[in-house]
N, C-alpha and C. Protein backbone atom coordinates (compact mmCIF):
# COMPACT_ATOMS: atom_id res chain seq x y z
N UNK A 1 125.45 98.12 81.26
CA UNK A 1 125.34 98.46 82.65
C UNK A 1 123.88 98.34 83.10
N UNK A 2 123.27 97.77 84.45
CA UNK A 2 122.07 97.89 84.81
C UNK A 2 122.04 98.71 85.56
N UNK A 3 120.41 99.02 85.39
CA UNK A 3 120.32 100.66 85.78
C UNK A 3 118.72 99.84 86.66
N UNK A 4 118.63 100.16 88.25
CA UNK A 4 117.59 100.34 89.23
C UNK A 4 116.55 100.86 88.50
N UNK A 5 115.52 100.32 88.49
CA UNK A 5 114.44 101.43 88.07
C UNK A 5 113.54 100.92 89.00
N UNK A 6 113.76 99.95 90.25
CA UNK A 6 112.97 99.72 91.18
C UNK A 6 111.62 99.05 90.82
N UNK A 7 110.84 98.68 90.18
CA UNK A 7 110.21 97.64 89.74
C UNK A 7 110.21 96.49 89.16
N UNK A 8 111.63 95.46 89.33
CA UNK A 8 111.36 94.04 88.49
C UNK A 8 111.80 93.86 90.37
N UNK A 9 113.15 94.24 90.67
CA UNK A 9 113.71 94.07 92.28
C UNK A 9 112.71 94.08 93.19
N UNK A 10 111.84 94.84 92.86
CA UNK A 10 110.77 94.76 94.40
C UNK A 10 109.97 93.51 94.11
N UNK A 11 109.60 93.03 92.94
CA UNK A 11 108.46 92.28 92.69
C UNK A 11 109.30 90.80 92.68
N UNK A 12 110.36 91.04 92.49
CA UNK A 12 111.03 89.53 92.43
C UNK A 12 110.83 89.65 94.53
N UNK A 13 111.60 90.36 95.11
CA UNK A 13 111.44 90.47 96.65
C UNK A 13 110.24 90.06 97.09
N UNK A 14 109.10 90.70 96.60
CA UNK A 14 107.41 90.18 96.67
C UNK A 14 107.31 88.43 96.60
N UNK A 15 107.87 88.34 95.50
CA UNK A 15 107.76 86.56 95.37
C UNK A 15 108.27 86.11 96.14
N UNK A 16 109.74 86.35 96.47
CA UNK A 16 110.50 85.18 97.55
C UNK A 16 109.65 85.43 98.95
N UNK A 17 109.38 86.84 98.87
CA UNK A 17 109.01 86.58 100.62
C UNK A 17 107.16 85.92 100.87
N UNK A 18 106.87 85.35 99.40
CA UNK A 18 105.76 85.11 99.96
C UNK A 18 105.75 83.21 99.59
N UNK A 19 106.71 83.10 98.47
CA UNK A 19 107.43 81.68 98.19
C UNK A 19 107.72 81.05 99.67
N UNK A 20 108.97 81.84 100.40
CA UNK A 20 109.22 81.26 102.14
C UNK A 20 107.97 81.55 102.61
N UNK A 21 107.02 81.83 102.44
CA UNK A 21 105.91 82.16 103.79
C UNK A 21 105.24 80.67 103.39
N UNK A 22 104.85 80.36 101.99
CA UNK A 22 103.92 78.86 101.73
C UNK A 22 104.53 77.78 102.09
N UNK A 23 106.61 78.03 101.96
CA UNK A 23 107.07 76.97 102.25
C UNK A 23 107.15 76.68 104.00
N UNK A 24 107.13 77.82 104.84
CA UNK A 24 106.78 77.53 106.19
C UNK A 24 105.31 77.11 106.77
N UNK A 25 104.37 77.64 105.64
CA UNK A 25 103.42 77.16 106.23
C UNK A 25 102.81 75.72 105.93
N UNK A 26 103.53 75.37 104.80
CA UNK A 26 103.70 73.67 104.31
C UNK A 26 105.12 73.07 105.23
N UNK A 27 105.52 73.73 106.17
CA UNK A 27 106.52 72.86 106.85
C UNK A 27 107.49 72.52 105.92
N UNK A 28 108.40 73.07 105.04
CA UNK A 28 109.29 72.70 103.82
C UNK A 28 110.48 73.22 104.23
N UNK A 29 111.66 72.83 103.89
CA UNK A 29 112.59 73.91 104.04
C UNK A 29 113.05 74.15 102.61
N UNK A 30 112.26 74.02 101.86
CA UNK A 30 113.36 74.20 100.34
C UNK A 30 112.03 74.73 99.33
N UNK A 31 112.30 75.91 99.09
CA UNK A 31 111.24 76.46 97.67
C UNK A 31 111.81 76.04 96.34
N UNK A 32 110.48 75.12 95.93
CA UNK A 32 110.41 74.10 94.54
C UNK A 32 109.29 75.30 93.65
N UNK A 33 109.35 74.73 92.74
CA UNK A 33 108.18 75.66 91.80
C UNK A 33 106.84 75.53 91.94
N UNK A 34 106.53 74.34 92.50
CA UNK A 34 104.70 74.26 92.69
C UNK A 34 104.92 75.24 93.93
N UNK A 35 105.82 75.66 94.80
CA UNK A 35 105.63 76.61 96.27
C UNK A 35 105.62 77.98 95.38
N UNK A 36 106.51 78.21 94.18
CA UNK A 36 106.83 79.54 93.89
C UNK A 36 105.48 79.48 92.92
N UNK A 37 104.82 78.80 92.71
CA UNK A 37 103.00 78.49 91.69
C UNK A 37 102.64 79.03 92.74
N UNK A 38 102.34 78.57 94.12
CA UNK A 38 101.25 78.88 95.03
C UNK A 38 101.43 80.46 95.67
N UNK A 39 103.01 80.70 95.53
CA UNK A 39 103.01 82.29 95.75
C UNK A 39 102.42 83.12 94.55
N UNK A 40 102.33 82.54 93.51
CA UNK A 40 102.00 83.55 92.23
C UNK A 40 100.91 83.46 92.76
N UNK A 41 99.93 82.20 93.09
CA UNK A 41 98.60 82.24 93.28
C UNK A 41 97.98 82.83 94.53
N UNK A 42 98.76 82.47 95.72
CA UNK A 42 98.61 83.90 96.43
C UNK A 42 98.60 85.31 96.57
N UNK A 43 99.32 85.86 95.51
CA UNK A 43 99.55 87.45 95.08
C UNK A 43 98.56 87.49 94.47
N UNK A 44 98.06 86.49 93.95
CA UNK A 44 96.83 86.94 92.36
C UNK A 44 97.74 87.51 91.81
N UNK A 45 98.78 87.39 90.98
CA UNK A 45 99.40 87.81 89.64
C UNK A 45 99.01 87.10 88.54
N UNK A 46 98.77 88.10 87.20
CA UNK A 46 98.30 87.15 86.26
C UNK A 46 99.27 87.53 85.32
N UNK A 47 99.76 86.96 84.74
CA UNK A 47 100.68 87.29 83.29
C UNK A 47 100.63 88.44 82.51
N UNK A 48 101.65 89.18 82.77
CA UNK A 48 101.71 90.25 81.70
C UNK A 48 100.97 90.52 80.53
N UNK A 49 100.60 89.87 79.86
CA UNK A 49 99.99 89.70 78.20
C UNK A 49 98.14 89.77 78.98
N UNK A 50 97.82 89.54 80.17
CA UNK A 50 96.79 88.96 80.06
C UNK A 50 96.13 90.60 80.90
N UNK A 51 96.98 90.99 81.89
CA UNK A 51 97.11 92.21 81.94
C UNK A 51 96.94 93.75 81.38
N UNK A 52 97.67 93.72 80.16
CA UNK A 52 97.82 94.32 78.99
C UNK A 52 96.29 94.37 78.30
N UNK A 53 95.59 92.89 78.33
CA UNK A 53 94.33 92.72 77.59
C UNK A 53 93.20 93.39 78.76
N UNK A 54 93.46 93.10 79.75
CA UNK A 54 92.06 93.57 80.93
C UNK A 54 92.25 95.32 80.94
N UNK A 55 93.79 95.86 80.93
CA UNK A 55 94.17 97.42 80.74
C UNK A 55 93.59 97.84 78.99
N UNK A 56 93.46 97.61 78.47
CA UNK A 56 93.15 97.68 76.95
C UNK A 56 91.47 97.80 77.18
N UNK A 57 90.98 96.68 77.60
CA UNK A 57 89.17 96.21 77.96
C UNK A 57 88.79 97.11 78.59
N UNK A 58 89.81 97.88 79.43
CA UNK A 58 89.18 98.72 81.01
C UNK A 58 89.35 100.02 79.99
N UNK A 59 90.42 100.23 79.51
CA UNK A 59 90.45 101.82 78.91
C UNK A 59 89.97 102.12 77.64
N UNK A 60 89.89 101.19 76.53
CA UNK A 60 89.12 100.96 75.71
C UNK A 60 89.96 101.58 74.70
N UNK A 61 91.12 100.36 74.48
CA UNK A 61 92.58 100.75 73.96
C UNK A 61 92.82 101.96 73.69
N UNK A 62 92.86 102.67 74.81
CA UNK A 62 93.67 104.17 74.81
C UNK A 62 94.90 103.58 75.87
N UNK A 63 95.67 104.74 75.55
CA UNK A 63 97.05 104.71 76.72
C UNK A 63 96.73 105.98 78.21
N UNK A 64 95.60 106.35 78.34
CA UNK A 64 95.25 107.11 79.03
C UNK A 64 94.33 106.13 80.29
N UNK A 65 95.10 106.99 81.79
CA UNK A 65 94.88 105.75 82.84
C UNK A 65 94.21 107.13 83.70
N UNK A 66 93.74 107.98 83.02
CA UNK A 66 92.36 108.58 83.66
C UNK A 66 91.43 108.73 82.85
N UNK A 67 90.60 109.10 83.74
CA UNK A 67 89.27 109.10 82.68
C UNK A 67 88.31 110.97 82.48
N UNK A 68 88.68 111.20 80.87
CA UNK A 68 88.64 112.63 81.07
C UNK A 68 89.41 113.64 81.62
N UNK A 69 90.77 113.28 81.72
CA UNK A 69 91.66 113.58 82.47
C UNK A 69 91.78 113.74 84.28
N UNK A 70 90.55 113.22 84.71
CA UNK A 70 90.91 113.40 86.00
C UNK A 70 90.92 112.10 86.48
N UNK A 71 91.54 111.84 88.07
CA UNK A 71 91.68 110.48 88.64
C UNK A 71 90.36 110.21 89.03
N UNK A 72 90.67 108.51 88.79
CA UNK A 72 89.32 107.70 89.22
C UNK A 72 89.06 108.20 90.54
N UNK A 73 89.95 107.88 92.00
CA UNK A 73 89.94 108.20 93.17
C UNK A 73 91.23 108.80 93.43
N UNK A 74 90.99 109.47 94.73
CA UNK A 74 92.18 110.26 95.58
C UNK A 74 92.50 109.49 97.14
N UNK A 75 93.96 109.11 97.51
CA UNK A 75 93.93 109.55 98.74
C UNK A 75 94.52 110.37 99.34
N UNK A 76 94.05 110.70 100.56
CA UNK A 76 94.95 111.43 101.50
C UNK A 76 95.45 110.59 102.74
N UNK A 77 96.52 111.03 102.80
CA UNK A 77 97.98 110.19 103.95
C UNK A 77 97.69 111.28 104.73
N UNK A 78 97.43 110.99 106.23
CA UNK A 78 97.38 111.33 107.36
C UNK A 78 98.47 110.96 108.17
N UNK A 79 99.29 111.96 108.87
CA UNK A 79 99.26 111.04 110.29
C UNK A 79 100.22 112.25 111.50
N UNK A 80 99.75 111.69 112.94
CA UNK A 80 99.34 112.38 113.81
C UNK A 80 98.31 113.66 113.33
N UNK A 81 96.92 113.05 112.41
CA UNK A 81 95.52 114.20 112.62
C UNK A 81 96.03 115.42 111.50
N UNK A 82 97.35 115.02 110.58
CA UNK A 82 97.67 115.57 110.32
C UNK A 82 98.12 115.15 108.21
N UNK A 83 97.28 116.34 107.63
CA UNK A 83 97.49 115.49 106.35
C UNK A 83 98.92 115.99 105.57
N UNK A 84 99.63 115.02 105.67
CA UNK A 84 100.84 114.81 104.53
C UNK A 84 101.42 115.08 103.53
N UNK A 85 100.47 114.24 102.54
CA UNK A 85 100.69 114.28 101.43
C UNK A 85 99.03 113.31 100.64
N UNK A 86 98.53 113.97 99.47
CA UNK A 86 97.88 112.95 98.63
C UNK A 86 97.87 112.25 97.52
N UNK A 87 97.36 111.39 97.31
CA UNK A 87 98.04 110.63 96.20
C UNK A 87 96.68 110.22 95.00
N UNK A 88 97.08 110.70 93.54
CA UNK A 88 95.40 110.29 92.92
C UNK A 88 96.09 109.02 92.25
N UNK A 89 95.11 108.14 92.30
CA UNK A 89 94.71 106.18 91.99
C UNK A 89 93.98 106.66 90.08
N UNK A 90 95.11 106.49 89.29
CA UNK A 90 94.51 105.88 88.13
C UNK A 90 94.18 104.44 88.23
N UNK A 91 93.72 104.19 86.84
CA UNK A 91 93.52 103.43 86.50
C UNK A 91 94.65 101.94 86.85
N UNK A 92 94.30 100.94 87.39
CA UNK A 92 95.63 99.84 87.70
C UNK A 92 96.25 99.50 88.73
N UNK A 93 97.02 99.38 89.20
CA UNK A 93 97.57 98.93 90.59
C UNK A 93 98.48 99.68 91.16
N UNK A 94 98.39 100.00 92.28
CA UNK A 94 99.47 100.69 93.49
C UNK A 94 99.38 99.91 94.67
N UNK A 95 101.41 100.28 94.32
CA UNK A 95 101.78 99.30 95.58
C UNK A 95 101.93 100.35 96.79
N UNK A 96 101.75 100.16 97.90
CA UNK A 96 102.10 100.89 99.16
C UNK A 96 102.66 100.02 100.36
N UNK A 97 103.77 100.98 100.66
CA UNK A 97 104.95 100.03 101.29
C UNK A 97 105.95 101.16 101.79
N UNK A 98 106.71 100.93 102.76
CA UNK A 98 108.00 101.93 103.08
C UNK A 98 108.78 101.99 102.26
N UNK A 99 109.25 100.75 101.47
CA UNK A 99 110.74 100.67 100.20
C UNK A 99 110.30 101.93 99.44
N UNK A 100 111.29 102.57 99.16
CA UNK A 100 111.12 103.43 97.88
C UNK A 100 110.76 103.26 96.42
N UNK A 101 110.39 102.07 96.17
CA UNK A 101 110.60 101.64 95.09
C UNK A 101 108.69 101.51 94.83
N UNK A 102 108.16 101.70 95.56
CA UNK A 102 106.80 101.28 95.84
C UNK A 102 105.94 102.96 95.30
N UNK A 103 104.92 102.47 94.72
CA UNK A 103 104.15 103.49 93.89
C UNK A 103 103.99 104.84 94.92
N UNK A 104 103.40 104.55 96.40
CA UNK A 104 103.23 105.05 97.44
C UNK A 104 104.23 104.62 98.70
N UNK A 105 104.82 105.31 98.54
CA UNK A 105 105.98 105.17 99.80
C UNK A 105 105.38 105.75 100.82
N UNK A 106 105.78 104.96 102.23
CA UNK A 106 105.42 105.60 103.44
C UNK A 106 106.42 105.35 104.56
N UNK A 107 106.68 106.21 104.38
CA UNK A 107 108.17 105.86 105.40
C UNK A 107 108.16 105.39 107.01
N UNK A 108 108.15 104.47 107.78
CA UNK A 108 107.98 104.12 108.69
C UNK A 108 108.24 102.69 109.23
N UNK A 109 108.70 102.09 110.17
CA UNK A 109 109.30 101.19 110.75
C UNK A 109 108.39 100.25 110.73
N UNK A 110 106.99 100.63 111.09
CA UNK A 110 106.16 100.14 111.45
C UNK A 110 104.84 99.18 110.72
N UNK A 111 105.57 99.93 109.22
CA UNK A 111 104.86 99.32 107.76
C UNK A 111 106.01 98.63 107.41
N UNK A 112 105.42 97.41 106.78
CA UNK A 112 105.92 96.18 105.61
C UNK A 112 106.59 97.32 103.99
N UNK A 113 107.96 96.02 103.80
CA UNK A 113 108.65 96.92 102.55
C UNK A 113 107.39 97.60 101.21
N UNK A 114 106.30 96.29 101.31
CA UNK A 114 105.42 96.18 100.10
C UNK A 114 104.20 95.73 101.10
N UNK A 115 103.33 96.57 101.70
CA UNK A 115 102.52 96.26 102.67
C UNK A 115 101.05 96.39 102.16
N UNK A 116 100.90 97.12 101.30
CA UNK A 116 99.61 97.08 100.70
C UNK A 116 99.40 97.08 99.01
N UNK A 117 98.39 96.82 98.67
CA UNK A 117 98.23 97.18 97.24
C UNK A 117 96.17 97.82 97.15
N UNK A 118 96.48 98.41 95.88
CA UNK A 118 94.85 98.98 95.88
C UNK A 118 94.86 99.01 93.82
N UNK A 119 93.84 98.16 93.70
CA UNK A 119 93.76 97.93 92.67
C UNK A 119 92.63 98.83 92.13
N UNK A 120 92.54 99.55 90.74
CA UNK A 120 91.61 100.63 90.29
C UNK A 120 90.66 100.45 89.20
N UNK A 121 89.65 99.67 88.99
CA UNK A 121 89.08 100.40 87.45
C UNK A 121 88.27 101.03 87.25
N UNK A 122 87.50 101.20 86.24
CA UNK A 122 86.34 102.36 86.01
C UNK A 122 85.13 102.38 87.12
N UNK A 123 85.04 100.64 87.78
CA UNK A 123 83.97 100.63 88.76
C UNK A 123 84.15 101.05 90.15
N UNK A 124 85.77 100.40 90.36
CA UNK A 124 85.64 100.44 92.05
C UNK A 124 87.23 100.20 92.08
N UNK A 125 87.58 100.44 93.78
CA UNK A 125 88.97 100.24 93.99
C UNK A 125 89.17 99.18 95.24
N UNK A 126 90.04 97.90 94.81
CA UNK A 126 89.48 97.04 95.77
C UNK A 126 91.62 97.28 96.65
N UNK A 127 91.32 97.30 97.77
CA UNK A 127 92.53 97.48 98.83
C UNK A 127 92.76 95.99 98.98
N UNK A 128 94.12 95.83 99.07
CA UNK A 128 94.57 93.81 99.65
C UNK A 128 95.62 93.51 99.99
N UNK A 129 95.98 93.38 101.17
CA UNK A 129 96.74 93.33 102.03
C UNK A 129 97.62 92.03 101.40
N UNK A 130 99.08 92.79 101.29
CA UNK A 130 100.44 91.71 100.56
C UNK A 130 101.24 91.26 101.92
N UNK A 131 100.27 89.92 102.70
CA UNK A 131 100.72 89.57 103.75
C UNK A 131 101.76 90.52 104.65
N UNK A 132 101.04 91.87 104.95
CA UNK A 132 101.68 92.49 105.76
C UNK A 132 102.48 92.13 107.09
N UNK A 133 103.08 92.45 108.00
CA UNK A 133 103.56 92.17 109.36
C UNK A 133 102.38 92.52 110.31
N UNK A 134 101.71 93.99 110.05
CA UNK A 134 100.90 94.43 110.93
C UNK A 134 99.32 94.54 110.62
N UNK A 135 99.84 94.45 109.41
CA UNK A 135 98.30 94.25 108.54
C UNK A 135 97.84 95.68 108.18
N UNK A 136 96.18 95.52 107.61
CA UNK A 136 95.69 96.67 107.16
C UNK A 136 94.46 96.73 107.99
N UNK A 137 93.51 97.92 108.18
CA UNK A 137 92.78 98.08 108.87
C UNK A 137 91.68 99.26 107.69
N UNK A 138 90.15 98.76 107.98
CA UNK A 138 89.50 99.35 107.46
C UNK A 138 88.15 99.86 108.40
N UNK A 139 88.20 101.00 109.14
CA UNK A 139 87.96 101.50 110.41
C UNK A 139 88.40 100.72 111.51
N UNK A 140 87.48 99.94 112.21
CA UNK A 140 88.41 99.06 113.82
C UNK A 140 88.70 98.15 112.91
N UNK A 141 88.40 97.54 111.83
CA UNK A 141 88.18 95.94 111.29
C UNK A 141 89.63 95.84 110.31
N UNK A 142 90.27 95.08 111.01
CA UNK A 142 91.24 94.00 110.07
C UNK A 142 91.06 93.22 108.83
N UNK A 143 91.26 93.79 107.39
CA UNK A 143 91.10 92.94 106.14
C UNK A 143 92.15 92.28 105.75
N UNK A 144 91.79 91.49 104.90
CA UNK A 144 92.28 91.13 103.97
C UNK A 144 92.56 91.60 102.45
N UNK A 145 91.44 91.67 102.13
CA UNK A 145 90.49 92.25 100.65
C UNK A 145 89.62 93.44 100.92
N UNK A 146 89.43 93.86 100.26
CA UNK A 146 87.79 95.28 100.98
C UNK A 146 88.10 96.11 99.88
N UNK A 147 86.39 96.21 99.61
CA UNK A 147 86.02 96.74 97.91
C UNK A 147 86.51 98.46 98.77
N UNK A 148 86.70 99.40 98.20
CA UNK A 148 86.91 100.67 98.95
C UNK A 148 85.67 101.52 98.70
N UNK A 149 85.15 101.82 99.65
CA UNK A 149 83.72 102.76 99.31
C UNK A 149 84.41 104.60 100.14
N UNK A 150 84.01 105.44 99.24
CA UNK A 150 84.14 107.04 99.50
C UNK A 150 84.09 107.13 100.49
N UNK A 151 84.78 107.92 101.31
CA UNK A 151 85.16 108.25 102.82
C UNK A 151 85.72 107.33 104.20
N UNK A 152 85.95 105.77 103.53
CA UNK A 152 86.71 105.09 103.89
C UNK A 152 87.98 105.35 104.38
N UNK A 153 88.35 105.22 106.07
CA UNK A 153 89.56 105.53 106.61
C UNK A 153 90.17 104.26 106.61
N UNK A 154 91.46 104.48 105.57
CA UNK A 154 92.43 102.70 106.34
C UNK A 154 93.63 103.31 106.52
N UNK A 155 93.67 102.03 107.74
CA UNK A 155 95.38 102.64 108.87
C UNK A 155 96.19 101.45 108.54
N UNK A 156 97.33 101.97 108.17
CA UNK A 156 98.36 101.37 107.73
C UNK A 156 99.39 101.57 109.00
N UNK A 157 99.88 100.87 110.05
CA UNK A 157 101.17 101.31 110.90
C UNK A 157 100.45 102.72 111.89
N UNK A 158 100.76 103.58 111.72
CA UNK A 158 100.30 104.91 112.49
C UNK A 158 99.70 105.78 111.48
N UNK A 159 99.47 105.49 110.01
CA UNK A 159 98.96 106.64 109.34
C UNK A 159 97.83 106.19 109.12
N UNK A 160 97.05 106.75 108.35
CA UNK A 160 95.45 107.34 108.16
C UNK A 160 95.55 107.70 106.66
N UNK A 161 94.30 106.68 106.01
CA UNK A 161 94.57 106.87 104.25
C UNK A 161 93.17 107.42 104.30
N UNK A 162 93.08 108.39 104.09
CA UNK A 162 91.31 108.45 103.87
C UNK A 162 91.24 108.62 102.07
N UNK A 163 90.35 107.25 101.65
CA UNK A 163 89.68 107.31 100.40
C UNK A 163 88.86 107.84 99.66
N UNK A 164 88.98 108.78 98.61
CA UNK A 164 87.93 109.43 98.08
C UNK A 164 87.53 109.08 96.74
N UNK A 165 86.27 108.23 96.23
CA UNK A 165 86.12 108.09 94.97
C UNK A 165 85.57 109.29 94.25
N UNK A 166 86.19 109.86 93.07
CA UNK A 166 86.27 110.46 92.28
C UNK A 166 85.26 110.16 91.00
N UNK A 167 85.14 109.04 91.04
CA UNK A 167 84.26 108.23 89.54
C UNK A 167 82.66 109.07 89.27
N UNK A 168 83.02 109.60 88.21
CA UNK A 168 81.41 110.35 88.19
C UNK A 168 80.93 111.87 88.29
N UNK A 169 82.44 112.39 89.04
CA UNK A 169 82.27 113.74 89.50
C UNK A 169 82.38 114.88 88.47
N UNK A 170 82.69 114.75 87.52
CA UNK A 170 82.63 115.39 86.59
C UNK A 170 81.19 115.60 85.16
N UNK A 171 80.55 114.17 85.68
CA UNK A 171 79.17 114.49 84.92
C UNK A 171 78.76 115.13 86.45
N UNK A 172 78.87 115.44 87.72
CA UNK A 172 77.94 116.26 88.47
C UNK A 172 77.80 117.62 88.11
N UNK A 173 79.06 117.16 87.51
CA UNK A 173 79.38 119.44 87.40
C UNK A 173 78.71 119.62 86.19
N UNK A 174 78.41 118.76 85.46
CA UNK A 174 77.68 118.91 84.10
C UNK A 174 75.80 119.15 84.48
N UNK A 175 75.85 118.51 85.23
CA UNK A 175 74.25 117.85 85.53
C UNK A 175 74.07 119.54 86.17
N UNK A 176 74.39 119.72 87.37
CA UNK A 176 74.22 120.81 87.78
C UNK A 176 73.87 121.85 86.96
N UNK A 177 72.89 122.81 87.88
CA UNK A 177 72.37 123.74 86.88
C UNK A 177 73.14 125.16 87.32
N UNK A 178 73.59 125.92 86.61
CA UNK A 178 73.88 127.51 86.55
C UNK A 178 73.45 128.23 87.43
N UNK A 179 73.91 128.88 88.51
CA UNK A 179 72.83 129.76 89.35
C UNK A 179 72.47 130.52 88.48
N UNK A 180 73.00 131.14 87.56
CA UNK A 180 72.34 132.12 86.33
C UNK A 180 71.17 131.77 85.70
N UNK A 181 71.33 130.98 85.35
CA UNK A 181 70.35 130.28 84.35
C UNK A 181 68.79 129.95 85.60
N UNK A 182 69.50 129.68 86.50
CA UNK A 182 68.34 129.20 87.74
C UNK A 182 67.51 130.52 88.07
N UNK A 183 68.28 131.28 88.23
CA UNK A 183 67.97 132.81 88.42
C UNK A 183 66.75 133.54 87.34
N UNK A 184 67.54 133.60 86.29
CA UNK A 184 66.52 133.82 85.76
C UNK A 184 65.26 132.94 85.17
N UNK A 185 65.68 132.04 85.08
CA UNK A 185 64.06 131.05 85.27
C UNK A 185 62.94 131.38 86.26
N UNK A 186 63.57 131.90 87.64
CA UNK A 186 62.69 132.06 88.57
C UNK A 186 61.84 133.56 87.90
N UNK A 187 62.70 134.46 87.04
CA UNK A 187 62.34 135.85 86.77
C UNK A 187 61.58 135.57 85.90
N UNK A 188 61.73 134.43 85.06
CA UNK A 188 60.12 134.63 83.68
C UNK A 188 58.88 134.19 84.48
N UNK A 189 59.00 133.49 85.59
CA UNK A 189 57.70 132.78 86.36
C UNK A 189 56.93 134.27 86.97
């Protein structure tokens, strides 16, 4: 019996609808395999195995997709001024999209099934728009791609993602000094 587990179905859906988008924009009516090549190469998908090796390189073959146990970055889902729900970004890829099947679901008419993705590693989190309907927005400005820098607002449809990088925050709390310890330092002077 097959059993939904909502990730091979969405990603096969990902391909066809971006397979018909190369074959309309090559004027074709029939998707051949160099069109379903140029959708792989449009998604930037790279082969499983090769994947596996950059997740291995990035975590430094552990099976652990935080670092020190806490998330690389956080977001928070806004909308009407109003926060939602948040979501913490390990290590790797999230899809964001209305389908349920999508890492970050956002329920709304107004967002694509698979409308965004935000890719994570130890350095940075880059956001990239999976040929949305309405697109993505990173303050007034319309992307494509966009590295994500801390306190970054992107609007998806009517909501509000505000980005928070996380990377680092845990040597602050280290670095930081003790008010105790500060305290009495000032008392031997």
């Amino acid at each position: 019996m097959f059993r939904y587990t909502g990730g091979v179905p969405r990603l096969i859906n990902i391909l066809c609808d971006s397979a018909m988008l190369c074959a309309f924009a090559d004027e074709k009516n029939r998707v051949d395999q160099e069109l379903l090549e140029a959708a792989v190469d449009e998604l930037q998908w790279v082969p499983y195995i090769e994947r596996l090796r950059e997740r291995e390189r990035i975590l430094g073959n552990t099976d652990e997709r935080y670092i020190g146990g806490i998330p690389l970055a956080r977001l928070e889902i806004r909308e009407n001024n109003q926060i939602i729900s948040n979501f913490e970004l390990p290590a790797g890829r999230v899809i964001i999209g209305r389908d349920k099947g999508n890492d970050l679901t956002i329920p709304s008419k107004v967002i694509s099934r698979h409308h965004a993705q935000i890719v994570t590693d130890l350095q940075q989190s880059m956001l990239e728009d999976l040929n949305s309907t309405n697109g993505i927005y990173v303050g007034s400005k319309r992307v494509r791609h966009h590295q994500l820098n801390d306190g970054d607002i992107i609007t998806i449809g009517r909501h509000e993602i505000l980005y928070r990088n996380l990377r680092g925050r845990e040597q602050e709390h280290e670095i930081q000094d003790d008010p105790e310890d500060t305290a009495r330092e000032r008392t031997k002077r």
